[in-house]
Protein backbone atom coordinates (compact mmCIF):
# COMPACT_ATOMS: atom_id res chain seq x y z
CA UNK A 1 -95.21 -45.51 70.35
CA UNK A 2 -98.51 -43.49 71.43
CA UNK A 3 -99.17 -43.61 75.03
CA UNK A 4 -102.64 -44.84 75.94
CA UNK A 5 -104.32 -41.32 76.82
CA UNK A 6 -103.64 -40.80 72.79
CA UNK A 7 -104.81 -44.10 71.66
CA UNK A 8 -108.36 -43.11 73.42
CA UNK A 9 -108.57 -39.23 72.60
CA UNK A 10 -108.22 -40.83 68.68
CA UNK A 11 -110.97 -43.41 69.34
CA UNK A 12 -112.87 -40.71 71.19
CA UNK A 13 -112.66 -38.60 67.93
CA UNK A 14 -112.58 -41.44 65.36
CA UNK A 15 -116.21 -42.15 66.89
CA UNK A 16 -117.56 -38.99 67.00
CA UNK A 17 -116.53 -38.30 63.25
CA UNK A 18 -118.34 -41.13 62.61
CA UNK A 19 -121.56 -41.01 64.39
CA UNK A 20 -124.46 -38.99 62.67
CA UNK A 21 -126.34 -37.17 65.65
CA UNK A 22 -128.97 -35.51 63.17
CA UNK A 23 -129.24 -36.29 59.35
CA UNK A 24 -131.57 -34.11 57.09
CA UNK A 25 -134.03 -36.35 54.83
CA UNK A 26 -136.49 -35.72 52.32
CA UNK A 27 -139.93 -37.20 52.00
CA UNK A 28 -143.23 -37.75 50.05
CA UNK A 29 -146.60 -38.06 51.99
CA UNK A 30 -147.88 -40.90 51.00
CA UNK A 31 -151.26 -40.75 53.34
CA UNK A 32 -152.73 -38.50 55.62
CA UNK A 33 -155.04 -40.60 57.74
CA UNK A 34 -152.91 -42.37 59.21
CA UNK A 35 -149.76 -40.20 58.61
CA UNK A 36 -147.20 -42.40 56.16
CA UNK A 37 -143.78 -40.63 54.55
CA UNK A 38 -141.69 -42.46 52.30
CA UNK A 39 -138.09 -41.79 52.31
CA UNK A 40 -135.72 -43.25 49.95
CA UNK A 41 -138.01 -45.08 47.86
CA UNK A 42 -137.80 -48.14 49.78
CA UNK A 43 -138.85 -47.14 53.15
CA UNK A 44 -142.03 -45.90 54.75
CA UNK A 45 -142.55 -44.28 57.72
CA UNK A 46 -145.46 -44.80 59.98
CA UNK A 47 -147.06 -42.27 62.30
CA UNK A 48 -145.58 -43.34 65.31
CA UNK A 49 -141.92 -42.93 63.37
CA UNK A 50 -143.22 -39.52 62.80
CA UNK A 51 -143.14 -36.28 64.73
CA UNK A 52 -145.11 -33.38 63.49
CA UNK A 53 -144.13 -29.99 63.81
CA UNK A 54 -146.51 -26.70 63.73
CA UNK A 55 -145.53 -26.05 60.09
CA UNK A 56 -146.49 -28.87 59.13
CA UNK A 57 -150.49 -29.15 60.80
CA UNK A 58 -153.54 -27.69 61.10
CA UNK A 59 -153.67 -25.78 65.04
CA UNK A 60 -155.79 -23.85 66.67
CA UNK A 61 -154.18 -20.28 67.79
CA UNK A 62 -156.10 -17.53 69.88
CA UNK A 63 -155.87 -13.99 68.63
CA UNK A 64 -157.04 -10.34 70.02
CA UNK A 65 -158.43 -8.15 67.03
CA UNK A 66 -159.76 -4.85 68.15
CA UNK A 67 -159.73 -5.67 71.93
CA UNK A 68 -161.41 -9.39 71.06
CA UNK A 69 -160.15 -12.18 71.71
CA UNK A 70 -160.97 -15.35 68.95
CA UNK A 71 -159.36 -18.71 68.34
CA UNK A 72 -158.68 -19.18 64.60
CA UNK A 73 -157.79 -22.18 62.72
CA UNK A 74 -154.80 -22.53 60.76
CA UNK A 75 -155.06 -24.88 58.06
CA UNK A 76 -151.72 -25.94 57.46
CA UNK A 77 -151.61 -29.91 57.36
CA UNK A 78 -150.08 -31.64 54.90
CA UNK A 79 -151.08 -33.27 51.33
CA UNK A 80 -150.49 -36.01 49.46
CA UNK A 81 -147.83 -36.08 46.74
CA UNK A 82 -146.12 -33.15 49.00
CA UNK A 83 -142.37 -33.38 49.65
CA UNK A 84 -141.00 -32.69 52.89
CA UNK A 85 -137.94 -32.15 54.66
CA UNK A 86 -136.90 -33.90 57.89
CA UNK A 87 -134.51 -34.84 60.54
CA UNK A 88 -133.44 -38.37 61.36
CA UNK A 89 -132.82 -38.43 65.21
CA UNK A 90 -130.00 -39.88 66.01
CA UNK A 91 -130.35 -43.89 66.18
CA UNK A 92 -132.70 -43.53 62.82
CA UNK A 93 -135.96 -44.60 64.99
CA UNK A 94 -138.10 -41.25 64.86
CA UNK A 95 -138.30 -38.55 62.07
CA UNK A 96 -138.95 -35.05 62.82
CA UNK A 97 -141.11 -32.97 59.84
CA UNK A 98 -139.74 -29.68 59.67
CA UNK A 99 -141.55 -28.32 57.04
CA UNK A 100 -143.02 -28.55 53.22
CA UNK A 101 -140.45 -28.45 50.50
CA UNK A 102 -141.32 -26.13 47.25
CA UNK A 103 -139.53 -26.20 44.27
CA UNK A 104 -139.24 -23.53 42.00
């Protein structure tokens, strides 16, 4: 008969097996202004479900060319129609958008 230290190492391990900390989704923008993402067909995510990453917007970045210095604008946000690839945080509350997913 298993001693009780054993009995909770296998629950210990049982629940960790079992418990997704990070899950990797993919998505369709379905609007830009506000930000919605559908997942799954039967869900869609609203902006403040979503978090944004640089890859993924348009941002502002300060260069030196030539001993100038310039801010630049990188025009990176996303489209509709465009799939993207994200991470469920663990409890399934927020989404993080990694980046734009091409086929081909």
């Amino acid at each position: 008969m298993p001693n009780i230290v054993e009995i909770i190492k296998k629950a210990a391990v049982d629940a960790v097996t079992q418990t997704h900390l990070i899950k990797f989704i993919y998505g369709t923008v379905m609007s830009i202004e506000p930000i919605k993402i559908n997942i799954e067909q039967k869900l869609t995510l609203e902006a403040e479900d979503i978090i944004l990453t640089d890859n993924v917007r348009e941002s502002i970045v300060d260069i030196t060319l030539e001993g100038i210095q310039r801010a630049i604008t990188i025009h990176n946000g996303l489209r509709v129609g465009e799939q993207v690839l994200m991470i469920q945080m663990q409890g399934g509350q927020r989404y993080v958008v990694l980046n734009r997913v091409v086929s081909g």
